[in-house]
PDB file of N, CA and C in Angstrom:
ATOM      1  N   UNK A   1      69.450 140.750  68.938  1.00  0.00           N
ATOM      2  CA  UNK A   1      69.395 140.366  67.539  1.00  0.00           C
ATOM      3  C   UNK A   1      68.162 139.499  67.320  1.00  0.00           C
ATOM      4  N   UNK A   2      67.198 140.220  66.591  1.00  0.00           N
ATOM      5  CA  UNK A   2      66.120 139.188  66.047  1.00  0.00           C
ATOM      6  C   UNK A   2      66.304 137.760  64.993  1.00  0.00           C
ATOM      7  N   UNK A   3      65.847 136.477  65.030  1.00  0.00           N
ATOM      8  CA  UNK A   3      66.312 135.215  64.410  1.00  0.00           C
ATOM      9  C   UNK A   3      64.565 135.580  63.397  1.00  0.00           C
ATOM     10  N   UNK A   4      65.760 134.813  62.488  1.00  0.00           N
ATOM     11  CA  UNK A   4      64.895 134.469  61.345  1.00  0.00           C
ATOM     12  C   UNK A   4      64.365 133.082  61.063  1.00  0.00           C
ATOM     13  N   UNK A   5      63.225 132.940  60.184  1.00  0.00           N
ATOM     14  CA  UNK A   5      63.166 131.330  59.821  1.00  0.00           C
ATOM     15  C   UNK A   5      63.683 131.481  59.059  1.00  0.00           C
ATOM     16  N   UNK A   6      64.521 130.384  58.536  1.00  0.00           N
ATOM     17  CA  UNK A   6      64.301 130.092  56.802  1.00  0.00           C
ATOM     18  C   UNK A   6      64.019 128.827  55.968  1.00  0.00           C
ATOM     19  N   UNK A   7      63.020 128.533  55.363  1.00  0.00           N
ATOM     20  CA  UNK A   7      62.747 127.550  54.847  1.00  0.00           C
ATOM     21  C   UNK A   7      63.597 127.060  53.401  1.00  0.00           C
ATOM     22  N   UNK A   8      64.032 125.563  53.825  1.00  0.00           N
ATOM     23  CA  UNK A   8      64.643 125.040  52.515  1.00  0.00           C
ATOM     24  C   UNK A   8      63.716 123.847  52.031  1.00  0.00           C
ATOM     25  N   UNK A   9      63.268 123.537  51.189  1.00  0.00           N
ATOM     26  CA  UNK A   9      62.554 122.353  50.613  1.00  0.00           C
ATOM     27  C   UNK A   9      64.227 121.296  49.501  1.00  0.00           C
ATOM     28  N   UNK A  10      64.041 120.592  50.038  1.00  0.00           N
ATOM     29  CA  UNK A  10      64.772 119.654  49.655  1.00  0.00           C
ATOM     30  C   UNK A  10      64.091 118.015  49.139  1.00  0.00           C
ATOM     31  N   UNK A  11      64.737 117.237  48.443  1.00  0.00           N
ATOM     32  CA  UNK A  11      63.862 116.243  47.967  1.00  0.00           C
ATOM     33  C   UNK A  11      64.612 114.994  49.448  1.00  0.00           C
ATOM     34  N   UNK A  12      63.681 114.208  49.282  1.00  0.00           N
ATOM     35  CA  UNK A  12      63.681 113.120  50.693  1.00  0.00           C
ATOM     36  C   UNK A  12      65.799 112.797  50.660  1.00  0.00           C
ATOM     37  N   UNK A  13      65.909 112.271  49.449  1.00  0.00           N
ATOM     38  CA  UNK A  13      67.390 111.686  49.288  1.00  0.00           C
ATOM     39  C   UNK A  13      68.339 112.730  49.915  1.00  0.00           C
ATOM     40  N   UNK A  14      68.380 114.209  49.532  1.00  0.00           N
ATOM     41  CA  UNK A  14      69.371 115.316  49.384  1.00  0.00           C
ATOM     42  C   UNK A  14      69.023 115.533  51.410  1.00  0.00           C
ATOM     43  N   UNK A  15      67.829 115.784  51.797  1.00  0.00           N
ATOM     44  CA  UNK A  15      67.676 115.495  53.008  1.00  0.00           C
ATOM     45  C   UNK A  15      68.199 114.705  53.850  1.00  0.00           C
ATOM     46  N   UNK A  16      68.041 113.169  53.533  1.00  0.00           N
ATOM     47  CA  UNK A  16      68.963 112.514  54.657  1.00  0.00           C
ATOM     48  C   UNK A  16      70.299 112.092  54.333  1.00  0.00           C
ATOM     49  N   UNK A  17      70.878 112.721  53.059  1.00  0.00           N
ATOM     50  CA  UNK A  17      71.857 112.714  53.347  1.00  0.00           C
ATOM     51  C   UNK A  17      72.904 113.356  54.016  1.00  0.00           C
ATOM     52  N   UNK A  18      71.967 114.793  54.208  1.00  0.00           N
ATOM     53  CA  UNK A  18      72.247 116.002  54.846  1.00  0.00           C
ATOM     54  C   UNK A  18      72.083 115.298  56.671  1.00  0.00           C
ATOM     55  N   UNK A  19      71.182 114.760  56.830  1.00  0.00           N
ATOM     56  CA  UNK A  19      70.470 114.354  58.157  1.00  0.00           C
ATOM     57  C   UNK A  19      72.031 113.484  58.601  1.00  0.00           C
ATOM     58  N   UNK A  20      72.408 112.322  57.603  1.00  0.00           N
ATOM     59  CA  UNK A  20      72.919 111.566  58.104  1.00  0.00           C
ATOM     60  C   UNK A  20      74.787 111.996  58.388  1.00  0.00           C
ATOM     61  N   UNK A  21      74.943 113.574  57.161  1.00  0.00           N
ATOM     62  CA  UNK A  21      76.223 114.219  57.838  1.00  0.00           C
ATOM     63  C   UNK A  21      75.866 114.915  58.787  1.00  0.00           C
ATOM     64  N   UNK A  22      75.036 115.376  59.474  1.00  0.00           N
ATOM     65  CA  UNK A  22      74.914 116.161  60.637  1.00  0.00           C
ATOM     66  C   UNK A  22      74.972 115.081  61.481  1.00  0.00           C
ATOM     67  N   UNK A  23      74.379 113.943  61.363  1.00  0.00           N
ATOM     68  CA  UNK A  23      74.536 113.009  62.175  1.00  0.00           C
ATOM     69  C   UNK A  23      76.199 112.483  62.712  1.00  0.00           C
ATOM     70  N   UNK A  24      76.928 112.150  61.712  1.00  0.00           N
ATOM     71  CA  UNK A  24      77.840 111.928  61.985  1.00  0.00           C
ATOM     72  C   UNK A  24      79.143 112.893  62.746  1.00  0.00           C
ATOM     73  N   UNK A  25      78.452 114.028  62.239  1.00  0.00           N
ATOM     74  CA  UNK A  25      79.142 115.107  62.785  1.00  0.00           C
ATOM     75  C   UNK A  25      78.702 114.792  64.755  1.00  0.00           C
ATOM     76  N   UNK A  26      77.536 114.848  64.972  1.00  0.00           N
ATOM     77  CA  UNK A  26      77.496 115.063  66.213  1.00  0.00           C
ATOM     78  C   UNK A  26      76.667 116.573  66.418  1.00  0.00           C
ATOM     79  N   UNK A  27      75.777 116.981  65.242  1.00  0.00           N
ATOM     80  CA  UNK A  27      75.015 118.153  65.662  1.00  0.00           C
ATOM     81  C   UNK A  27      73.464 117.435  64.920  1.00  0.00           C
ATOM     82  N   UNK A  28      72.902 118.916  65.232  1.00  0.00           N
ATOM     83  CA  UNK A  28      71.208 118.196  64.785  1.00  0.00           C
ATOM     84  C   UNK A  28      71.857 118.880  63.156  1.00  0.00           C
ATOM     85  N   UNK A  29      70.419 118.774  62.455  1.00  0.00           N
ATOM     86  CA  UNK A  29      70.187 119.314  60.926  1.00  0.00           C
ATOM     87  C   UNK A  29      70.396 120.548  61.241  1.00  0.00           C
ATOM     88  N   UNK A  30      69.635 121.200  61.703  1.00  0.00           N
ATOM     89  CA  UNK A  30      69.677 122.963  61.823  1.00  0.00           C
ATOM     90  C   UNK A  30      71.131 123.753  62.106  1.00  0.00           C
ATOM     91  N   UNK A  31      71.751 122.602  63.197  1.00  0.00           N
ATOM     92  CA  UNK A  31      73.391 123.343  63.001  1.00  0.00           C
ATOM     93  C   UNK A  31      74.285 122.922  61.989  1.00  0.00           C
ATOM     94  N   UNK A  32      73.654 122.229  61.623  1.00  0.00           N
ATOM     95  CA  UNK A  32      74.978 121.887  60.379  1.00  0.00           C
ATOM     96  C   UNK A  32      74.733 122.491  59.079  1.00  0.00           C
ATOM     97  N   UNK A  33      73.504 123.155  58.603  1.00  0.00           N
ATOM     98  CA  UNK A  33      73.004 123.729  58.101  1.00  0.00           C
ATOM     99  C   UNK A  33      73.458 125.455  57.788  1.00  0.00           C
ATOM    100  N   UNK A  34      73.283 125.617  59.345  1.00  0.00           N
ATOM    101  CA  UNK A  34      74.020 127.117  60.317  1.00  0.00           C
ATOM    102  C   UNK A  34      75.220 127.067  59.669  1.00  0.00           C
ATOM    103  N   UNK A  35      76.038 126.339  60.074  1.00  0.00           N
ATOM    104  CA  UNK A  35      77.766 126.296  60.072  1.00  0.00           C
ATOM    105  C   UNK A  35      78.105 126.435  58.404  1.00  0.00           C
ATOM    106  N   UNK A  36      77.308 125.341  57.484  1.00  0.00           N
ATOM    107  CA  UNK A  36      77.219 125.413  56.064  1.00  0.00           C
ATOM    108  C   UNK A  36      77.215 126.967  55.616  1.00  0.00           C
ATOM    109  N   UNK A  37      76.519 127.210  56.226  1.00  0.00           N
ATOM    110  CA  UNK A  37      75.830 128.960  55.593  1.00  0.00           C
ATOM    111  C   UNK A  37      76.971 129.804  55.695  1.00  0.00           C
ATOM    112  N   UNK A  38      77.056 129.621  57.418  1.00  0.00           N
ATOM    113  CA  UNK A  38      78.219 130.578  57.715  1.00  0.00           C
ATOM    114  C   UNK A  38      79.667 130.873  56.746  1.00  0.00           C
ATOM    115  N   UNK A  39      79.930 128.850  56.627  1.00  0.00           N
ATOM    116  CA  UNK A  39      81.079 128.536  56.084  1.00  0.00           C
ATOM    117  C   UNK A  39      81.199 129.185  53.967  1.00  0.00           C
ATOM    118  N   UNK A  40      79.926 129.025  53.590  1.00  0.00           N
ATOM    119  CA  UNK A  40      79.516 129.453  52.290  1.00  0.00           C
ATOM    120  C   UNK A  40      79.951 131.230  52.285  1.00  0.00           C
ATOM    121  N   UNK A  41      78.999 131.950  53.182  1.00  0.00           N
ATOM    122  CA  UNK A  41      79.190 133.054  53.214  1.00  0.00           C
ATOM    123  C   UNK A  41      80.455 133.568  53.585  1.00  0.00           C
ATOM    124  N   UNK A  42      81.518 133.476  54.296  1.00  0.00           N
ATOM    125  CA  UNK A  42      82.819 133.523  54.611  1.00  0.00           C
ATOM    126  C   UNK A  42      83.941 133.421  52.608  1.00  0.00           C
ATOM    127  N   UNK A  43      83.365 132.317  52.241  1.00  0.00           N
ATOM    128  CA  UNK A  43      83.862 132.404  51.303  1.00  0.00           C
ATOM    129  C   UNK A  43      84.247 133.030  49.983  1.00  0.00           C
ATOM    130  N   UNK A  44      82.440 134.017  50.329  1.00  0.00           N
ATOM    131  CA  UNK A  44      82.081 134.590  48.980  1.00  0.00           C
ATOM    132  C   UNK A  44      82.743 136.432  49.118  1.00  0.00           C
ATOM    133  N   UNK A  45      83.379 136.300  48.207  1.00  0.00           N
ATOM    134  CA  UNK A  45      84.078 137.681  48.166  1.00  0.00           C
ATOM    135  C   UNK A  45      83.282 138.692  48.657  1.00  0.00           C
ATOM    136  N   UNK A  46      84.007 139.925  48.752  1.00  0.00           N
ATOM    137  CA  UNK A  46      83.541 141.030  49.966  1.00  0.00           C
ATOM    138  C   UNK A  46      83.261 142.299  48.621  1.00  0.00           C
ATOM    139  N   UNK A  47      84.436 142.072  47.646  1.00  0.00           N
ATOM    140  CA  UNK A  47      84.211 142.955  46.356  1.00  0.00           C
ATOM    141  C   UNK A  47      83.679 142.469  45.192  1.00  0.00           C
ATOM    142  N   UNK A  48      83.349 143.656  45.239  1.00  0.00           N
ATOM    143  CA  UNK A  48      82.626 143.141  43.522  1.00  0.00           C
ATOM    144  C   UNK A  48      83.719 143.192  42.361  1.00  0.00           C
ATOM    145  N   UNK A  49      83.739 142.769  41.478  1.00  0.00           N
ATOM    146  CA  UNK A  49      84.957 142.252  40.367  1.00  0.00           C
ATOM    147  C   UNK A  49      85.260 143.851  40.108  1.00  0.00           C
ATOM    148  N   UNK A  50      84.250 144.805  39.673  1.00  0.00           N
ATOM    149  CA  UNK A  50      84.647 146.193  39.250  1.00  0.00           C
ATOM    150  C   UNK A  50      85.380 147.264  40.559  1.00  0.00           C
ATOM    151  N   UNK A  51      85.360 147.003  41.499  1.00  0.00           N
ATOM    152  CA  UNK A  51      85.854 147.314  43.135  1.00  0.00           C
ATOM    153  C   UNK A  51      87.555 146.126  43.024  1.00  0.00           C
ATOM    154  N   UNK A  52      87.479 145.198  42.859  1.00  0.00           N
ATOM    155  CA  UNK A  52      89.361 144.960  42.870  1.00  0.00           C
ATOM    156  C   UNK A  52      89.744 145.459  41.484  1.00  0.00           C
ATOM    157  N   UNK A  53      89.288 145.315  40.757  1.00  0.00           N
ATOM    158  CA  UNK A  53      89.830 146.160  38.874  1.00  0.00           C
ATOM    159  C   UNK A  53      90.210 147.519  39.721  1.00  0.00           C
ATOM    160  N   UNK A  54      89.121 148.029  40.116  1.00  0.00           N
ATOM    161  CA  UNK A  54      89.735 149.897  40.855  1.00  0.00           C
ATOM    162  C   UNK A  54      90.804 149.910  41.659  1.00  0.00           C
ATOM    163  N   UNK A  55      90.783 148.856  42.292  1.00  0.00           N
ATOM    164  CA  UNK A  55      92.247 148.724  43.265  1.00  0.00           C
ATOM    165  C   UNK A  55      93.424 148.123  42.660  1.00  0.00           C
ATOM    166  N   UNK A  56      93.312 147.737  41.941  1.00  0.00           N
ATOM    167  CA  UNK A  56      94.515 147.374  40.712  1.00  0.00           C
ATOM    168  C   UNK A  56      94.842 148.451  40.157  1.00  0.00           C
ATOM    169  N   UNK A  57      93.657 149.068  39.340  1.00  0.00           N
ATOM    170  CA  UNK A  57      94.384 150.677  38.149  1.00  0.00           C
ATOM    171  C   UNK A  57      94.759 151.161  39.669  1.00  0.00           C
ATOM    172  N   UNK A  58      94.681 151.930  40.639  1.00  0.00           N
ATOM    173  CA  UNK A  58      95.032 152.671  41.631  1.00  0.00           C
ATOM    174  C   UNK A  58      96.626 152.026  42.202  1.00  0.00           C
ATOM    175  N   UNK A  59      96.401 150.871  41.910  1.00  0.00           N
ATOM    176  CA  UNK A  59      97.641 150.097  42.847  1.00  0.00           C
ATOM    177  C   UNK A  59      98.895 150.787  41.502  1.00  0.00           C
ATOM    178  N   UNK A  60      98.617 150.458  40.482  1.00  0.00           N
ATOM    179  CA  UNK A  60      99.467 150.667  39.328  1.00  0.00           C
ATOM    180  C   UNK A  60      99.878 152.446  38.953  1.00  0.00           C
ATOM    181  N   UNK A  61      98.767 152.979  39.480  1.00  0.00           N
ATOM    182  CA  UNK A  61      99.617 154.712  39.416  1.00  0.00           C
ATOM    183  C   UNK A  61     100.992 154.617  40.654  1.00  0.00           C
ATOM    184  N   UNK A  62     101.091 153.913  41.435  1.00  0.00           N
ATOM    185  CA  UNK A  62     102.236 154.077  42.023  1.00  0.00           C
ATOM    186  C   UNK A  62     103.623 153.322  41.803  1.00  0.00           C
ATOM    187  N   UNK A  63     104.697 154.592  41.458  1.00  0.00           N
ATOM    188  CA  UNK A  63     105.878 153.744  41.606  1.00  0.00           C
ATOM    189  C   UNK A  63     106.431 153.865  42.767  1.00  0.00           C
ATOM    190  N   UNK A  64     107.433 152.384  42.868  1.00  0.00           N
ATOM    191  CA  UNK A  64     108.304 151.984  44.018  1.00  0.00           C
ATOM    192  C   UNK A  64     109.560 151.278  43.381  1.00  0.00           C
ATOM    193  N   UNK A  65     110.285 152.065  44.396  1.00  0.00           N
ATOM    194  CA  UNK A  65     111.819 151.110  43.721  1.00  0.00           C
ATOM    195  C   UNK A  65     111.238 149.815  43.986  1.00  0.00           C
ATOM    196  N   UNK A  66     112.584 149.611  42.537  1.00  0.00           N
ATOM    197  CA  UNK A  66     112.797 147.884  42.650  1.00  0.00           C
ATOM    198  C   UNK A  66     113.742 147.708  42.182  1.00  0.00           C
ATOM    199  N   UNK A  67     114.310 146.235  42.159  1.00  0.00           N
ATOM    200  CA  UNK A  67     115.880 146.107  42.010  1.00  0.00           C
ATOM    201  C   UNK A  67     115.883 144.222  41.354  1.00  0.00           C
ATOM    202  N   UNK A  68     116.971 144.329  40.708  1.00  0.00           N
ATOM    203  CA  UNK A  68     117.184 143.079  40.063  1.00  0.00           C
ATOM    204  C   UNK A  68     116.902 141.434  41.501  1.00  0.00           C
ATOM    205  N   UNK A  69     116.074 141.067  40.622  1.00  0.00           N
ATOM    206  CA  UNK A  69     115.546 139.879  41.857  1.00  0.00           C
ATOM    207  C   UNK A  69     116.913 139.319  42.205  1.00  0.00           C
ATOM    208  N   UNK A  70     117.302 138.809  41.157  1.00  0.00           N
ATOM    209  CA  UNK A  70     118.579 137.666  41.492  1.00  0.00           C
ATOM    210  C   UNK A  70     119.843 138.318  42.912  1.00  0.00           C
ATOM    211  N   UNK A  71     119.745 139.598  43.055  1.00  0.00           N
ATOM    212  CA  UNK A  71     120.020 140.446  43.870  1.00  0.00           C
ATOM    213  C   UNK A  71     119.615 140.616  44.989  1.00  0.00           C
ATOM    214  N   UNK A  72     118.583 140.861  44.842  1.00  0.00           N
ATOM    215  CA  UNK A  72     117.646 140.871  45.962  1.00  0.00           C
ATOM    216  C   UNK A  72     117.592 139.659  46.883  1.00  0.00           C
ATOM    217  N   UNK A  73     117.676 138.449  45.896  1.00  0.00           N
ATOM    218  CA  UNK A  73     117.800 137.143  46.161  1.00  0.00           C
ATOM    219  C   UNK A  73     119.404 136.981  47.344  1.00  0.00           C
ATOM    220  N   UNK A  74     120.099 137.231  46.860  1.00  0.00           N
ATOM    221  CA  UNK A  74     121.442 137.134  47.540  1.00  0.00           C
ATOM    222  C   UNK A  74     121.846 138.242  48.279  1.00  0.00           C
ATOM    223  N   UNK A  75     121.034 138.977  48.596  1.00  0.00           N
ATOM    224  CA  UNK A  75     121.106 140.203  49.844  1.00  0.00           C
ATOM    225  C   UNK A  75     119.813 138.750  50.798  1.00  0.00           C
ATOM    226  N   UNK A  76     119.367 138.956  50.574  1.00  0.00           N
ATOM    227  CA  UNK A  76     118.562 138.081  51.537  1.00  0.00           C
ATOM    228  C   UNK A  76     119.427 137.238  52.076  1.00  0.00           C
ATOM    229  N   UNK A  77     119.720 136.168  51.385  1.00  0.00           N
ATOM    230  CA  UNK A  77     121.064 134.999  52.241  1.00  0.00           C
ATOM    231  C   UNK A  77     121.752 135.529  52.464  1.00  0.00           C
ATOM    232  N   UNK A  78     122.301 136.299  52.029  1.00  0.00           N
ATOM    233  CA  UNK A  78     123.582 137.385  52.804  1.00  0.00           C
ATOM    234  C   UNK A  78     123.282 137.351  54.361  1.00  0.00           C
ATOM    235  N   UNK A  79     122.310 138.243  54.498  1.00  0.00           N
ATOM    236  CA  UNK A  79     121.663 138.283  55.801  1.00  0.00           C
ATOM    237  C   UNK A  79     121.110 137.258  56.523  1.00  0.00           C
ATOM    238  N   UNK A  80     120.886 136.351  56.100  1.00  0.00           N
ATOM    239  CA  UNK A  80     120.338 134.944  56.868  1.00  0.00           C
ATOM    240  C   UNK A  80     122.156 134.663  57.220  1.00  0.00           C
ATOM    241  N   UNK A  81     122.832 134.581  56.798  1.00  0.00           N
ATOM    242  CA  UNK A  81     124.098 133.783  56.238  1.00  0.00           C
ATOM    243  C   UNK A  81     124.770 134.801  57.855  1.00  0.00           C
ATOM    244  N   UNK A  82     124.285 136.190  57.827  1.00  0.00           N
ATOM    245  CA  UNK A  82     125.547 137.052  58.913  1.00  0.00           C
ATOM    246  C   UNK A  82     124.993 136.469  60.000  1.00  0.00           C
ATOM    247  N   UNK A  83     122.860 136.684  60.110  1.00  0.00           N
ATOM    248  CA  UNK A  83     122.649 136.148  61.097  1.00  0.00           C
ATOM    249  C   UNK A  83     122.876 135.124  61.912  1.00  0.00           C
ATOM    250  N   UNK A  84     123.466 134.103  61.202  1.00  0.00           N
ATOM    251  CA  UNK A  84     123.878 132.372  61.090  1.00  0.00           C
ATOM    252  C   UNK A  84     124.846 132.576  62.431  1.00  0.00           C
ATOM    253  N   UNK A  85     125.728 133.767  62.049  1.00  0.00           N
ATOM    254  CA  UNK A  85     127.199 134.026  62.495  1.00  0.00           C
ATOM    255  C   UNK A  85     127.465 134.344  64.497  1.00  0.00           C
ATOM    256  N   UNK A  86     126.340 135.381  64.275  1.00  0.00           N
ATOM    257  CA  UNK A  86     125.599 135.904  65.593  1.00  0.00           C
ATOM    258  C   UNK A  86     125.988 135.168  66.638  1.00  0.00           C
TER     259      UNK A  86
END
């Protein structure tokens, strides 16, 4: 894998304050920088807004049973309740 540079220009203040959380962290500037990026990019969605809308109309052509919650609700403890018994 080939490494890249990348240059950030920052003003002196926004710099060491950056300097002085890497510091405290226990890494230089450049990894805390790294980890930032990584941690930024991880965050930023994988779809584009018109790509989950398509998986929504698609999700919605399908039916599936379903059944009154409050029901559903007390079949559940039911079964916690037999397992209890075990």
């Amino acid at each position: 894998m080939m490494s890249k540079r990348l240059q950030v220009i920052l003003d002196e203040a926004e710099y060491e304050e950056i300097r002085a959380t890497a510091k405290r962290n226990r890494m230089t500037v450049a990894e805390w920088v790294r980890r930032s990026l990584r941690r930024a990019r991880a965050e930023e969605p994988t779809r584009t807004v018109e790509e989950r809308l398509e998986a929504i109309r698609k999700a919605t052509l399908h039916e599936f049973p379903t059944g009154d919650i409050d029901e559903m609700l007390a079949d559940i403890a039911r079964g916690r309740s037999a397992g209890d018994l075990g």
